[in-house]
Protein backbone atom coordinates (compact mmCIF):
# COMPACT_ATOMS: atom_id res chain seq x y z
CA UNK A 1 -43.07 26.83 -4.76
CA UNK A 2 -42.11 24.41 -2.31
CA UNK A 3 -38.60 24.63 -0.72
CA UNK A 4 -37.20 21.25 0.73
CA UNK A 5 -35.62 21.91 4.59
CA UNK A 6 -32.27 20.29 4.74
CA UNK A 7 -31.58 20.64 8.38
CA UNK A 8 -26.95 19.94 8.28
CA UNK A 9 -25.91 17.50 11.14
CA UNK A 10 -29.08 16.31 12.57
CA UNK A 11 -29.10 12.45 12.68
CA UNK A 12 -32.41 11.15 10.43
CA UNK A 13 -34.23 8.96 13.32
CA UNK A 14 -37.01 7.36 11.03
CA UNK A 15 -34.87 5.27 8.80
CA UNK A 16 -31.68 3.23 8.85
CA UNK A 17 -29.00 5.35 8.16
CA UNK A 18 -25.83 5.00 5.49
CA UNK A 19 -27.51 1.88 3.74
CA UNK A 20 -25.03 1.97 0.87
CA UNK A 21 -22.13 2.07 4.14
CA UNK A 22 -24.27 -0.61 6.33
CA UNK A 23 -24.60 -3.54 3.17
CA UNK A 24 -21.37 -2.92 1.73
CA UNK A 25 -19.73 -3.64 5.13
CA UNK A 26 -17.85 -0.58 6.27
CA UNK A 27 -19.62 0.14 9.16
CA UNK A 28 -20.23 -1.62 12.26
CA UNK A 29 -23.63 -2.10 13.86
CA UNK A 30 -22.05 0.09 16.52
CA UNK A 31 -21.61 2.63 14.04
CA UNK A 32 -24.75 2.32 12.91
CA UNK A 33 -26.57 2.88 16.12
CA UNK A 34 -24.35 5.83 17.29
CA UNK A 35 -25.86 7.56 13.99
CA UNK A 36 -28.90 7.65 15.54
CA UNK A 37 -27.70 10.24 18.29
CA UNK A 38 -25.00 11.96 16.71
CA UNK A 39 -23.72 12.78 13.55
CA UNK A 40 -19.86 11.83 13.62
CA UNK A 41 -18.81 8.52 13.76
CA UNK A 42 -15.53 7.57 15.02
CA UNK A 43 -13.61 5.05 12.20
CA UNK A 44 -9.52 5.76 12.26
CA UNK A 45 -7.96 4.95 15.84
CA UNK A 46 -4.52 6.78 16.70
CA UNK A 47 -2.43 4.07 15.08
CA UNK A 48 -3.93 4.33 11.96
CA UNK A 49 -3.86 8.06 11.44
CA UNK A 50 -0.07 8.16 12.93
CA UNK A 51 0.69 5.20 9.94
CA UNK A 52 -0.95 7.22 7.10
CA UNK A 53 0.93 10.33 8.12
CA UNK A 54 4.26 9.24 8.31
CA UNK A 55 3.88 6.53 5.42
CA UNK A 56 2.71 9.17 3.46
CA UNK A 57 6.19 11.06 4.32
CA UNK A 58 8.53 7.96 3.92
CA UNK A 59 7.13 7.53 0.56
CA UNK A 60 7.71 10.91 -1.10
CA UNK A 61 11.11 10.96 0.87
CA UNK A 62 11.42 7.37 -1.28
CA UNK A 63 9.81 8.79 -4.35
CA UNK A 64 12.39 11.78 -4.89
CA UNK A 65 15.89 10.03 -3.94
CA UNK A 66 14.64 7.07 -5.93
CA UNK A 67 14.20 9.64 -8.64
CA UNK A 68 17.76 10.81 -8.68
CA UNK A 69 18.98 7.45 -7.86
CA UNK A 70 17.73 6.43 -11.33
CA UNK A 71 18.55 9.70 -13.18
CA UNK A 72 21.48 11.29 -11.20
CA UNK A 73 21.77 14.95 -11.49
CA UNK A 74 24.09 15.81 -14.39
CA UNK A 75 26.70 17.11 -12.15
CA UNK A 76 27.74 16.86 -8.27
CA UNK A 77 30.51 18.74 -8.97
CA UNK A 78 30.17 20.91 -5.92
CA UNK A 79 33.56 20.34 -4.14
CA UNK A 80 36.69 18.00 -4.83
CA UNK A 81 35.22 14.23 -4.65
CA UNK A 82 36.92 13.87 -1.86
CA UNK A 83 34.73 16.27 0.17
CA UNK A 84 31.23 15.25 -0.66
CA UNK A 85 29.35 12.22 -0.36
CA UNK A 86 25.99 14.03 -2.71
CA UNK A 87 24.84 10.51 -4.16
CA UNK A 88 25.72 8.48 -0.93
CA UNK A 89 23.29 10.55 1.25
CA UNK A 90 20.57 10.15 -1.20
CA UNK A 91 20.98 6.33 -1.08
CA UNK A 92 21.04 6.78 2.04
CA UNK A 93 17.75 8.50 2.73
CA UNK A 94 16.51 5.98 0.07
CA UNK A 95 17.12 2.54 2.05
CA UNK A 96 16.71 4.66 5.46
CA UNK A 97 13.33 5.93 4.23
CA UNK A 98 12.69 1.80 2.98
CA UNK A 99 13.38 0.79 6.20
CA UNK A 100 11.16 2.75 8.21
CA UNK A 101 8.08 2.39 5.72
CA UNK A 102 8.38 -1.19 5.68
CA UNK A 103 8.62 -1.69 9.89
CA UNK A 104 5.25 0.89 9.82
CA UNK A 105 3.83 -0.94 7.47
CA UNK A 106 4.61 -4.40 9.46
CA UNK A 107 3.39 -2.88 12.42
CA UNK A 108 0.20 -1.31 10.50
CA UNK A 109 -0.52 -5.47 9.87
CA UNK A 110 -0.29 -5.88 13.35
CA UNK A 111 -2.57 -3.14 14.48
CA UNK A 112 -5.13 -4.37 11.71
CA UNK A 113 -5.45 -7.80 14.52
CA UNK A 114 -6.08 -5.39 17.39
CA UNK A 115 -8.27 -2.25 16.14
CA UNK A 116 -11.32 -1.62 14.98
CA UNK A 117 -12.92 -3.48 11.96
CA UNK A 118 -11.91 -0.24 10.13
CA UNK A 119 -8.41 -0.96 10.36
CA UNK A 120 -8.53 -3.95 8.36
CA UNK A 121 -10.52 -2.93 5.53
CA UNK A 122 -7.57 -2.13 3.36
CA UNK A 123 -6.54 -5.79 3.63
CA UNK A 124 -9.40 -7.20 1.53
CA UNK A 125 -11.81 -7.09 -0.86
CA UNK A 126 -15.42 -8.02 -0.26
CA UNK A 127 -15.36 -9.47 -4.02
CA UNK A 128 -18.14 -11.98 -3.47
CA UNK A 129 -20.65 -9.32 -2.19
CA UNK A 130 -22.37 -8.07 -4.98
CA UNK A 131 -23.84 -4.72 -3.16
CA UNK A 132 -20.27 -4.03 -2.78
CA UNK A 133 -19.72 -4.31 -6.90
CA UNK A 134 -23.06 -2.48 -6.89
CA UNK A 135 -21.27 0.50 -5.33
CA UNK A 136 -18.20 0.48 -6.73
CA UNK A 137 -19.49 0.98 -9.91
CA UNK A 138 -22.07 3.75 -8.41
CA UNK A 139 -18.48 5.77 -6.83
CA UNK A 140 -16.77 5.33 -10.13
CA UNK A 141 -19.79 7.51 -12.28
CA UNK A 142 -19.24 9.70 -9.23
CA UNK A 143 -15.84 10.55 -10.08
CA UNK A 144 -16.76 10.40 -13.53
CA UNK A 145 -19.24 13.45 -12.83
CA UNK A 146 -22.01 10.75 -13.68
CA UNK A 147 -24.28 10.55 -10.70
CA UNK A 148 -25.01 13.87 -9.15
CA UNK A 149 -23.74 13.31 -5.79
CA UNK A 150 -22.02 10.12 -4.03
CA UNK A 151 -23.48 7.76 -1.32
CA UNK A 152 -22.28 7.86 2.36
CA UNK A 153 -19.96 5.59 3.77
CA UNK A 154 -18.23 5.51 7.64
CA UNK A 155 -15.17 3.53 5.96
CA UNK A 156 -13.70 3.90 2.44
CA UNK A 157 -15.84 3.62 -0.09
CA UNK A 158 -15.90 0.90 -2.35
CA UNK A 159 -13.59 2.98 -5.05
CA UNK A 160 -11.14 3.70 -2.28
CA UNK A 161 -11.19 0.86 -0.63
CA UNK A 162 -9.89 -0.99 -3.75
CA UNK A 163 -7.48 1.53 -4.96
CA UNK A 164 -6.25 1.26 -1.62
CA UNK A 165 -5.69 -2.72 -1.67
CA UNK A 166 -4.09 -2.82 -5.15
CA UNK A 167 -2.14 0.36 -4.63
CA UNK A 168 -1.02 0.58 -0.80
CA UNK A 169 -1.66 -3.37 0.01
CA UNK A 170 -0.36 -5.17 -2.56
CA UNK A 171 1.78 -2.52 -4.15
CA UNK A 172 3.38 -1.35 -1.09
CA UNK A 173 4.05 -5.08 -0.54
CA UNK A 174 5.61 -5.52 -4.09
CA UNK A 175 8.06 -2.26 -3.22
CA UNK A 176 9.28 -3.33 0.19
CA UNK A 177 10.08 -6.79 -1.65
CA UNK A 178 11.54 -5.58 -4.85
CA UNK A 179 13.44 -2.93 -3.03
CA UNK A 180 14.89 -5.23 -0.57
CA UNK A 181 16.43 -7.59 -2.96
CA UNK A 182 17.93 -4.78 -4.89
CA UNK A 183 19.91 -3.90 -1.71
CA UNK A 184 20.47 -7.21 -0.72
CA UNK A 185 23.12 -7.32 -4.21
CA UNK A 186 25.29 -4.71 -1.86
CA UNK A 187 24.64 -6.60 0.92
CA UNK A 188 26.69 -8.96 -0.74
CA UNK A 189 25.98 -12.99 -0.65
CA UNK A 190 25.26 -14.91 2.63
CA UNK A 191 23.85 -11.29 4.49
CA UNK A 192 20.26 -11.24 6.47
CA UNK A 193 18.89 -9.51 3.36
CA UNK A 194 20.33 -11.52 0.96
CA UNK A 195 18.93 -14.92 2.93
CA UNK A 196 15.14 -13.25 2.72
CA UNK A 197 14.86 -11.68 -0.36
CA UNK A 198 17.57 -13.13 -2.84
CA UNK A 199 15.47 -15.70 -4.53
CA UNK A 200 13.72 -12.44 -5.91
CA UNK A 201 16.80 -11.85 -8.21
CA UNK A 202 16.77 -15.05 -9.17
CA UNK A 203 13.23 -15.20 -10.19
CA UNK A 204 12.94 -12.23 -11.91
CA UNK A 205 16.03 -13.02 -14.13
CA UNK A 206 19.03 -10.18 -13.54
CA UNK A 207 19.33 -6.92 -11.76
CA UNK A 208 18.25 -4.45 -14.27
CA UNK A 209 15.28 -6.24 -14.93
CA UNK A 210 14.39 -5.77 -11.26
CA UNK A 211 15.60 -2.32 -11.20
CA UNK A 212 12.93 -1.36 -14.00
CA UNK A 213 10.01 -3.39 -12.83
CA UNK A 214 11.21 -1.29 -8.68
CA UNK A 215 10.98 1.81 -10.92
CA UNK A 216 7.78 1.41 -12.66
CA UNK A 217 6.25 0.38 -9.27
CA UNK A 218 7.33 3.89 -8.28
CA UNK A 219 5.46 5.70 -11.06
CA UNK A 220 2.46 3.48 -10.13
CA UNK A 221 2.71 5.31 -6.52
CA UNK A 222 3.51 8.37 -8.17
CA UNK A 223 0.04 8.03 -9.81
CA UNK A 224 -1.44 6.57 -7.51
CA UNK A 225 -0.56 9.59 -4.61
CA UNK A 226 -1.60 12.13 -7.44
CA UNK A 227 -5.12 10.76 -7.61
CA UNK A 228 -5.85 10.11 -3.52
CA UNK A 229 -4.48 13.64 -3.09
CA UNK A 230 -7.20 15.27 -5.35
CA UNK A 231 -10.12 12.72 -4.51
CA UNK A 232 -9.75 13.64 -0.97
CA UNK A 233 -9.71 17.39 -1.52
CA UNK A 234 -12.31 17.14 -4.25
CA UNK A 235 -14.40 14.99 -1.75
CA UNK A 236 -13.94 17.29 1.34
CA UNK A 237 -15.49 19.74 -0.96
CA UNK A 238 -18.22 17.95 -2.78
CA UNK A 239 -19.25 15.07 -1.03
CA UNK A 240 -21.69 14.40 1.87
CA UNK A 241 -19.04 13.64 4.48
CA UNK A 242 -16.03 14.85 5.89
CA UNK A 243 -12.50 13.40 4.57
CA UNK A 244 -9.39 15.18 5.06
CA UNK A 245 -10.31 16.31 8.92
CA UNK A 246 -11.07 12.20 8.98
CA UNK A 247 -7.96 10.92 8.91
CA UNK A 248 -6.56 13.98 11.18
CA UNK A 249 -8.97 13.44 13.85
CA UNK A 250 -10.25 10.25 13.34
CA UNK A 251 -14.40 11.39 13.04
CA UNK A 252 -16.18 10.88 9.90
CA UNK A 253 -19.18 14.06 10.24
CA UNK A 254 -21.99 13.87 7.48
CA UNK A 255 -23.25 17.02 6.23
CA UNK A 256 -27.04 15.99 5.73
CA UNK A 257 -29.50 13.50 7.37
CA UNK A 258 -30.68 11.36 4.60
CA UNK A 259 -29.84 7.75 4.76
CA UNK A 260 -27.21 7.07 1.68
C-alpha cells in the first residue's frame, strides 16, 4: 500500500501557494512570494497585536462591572455607607475601562492608514467578490464539521473576517456610541459628551430604552468573545496553520505544503 509523504514546513515550490488566501484577498503578493522560501508569513505588526491584547482586557473589565452595574449585588453592606464607595468604583472601572477601549480603538483606525494591508482587513468586507462568498461558505461547513479540513489563509479567513466586522467593527462602534451617551445624562446638559453624543438619546427615544439596547450589545460581545475564544483554540489544534502564537508573535506558520 502506498503511503503519501507529507513533509511539515517545507514551502511547495511547483504551484502557487494559499490559492483560497491569494483570490480572496488576504494576502499580499509579497506574502505570496515569501511562501516560496519559507513557511511563516509575517501578517500582525506590533500595533495590532498590542490593540487585540489590551482590547481584549478593557472589554471583559467592561463586560463584568457592566454586569453588576445592571444587576447590583444584593447587598454592599460591608461597612457603614459612609465608608465604602462598592458601586462607585465599579462605575468607575466601567467608564475608565470605556475610555481606554474607545482611544485604542481610535488609534487602531489610525494604524489601519499606516500598516500593512492586514491591518485593515477588519474594516471591510470584500462583498462583491464572489471567491470570497465562495469561501465563506466553505469555512462555515468547516466549523460545522462539514468539510474535512479548512483552507489556508495568511489573514482571517473569510468566517473571521466577517464576524470580526459585524462584531468588533461595527459593534464595538455601536458600544463606544451607546455607552457614551448614557454617560453623557451625568455629564449633565451643555458637557463635551453631551455636545457629541446627546442626539443619541434623543433618537433612540428615553434612557432605558438605550440602557437595554447598551446591554444587549453586551451579551452580543459576550457571545461573540465565547465563540473567537474556542475557534482559535479549536483552530490551533485542527487546522493547517498556526493561530493563537499568530497574534502573539505576529507569524502565521503552515503545517503542510499543499497549496489551499
Amino acid at each position: 500500500m502506498d503511503t503519501e509523504i507529507v513533509t511539515i514546513h517545507v514551502p511547495n515550490p511547483n504551484a502557487p501557494p494559499l490559492e483560497a488566501s491569494r483570490k480572496t484577498g488576504t494576502a499580499r503578493p509579497e506574502d505570496i512570494e515569501s511562501i516560496f522560501y519559507k513557511t511563516s508569513v509575517y501578517v500582525y505588526e506590533v500595533p495590532v497585536r498590542l490593540w487585540h491584547w489590551l482590547n481584549a482586557a478593557m472589554i471583559f473589565i467592561l463586560i463584568g462591572s457592566g454586569y453588576l452595574i445592571a444587576r447590583p449585588l444584593p447587598t454592599m453592606e460591608m461597612a457603614e455607607a459612609t465608608d465604602q464607595f462598592v458601586f462607585g468604583y465599579i462605575r468607575f472601572a466601567h467608564f475608565a475601562a470605556g475610555q481606554v477601549l474607545t482611544v485604542a480603538f481610535a488609534a487602531r483606525i489610525l494604524w489601519a492608514f499606516f500598516g500593512n494591508v492586514h491591518s485593515r482587513q477588519m474594516f471591510k468586507l470584500p462583498v462583491w467578490n464572489l471567491r470570497w462568498i465562495r469561501e465563506l461558505i466553505y469555512e462555515l461547513k468547516w466549523y460545522l464539521f462539514l468539510v474535512p479540513e479548512p483552507r489556508k489563509y495568511v489573514g482571517h479567513n473569510p468566517l473571521a473576517h466577517a464576524a470580526m466586522f459585524f462584531f468588533i467593527t461595527l459593534g464595538m462602534s455601536f458600544m463606544i456610541v451607546t455607552g457614551f451617551a448614557l454617560y453623557a445624562e451625568g455629564a449633565g446638559q451643555g458637557s463635551v459628551y453631551d455636545t457629541l453624543f446627546g442626539w443619541v438619546l434623543g433618537l433612540v427615544g428615553n434612557s432605558q430604552r438605550l440602557h437595554t439596547l447598551h446591554h444587549l450589545g453586551m451579551w452580543s460581545i459576550v457571545v461573540f468573545t465565547i465563540i473567537h475564544i474556542y475557534a482559535a483554540v479549536r483552530e490551533d489544534i485542527m487546522s493547517r496553520q498556526s493561530m493563537i502564537s499568530t497574534i502573539v508573535s505576529g507569524w502565521r506558520t503552515f503545517k503542510d505544503d499543499r497549496v489551499e
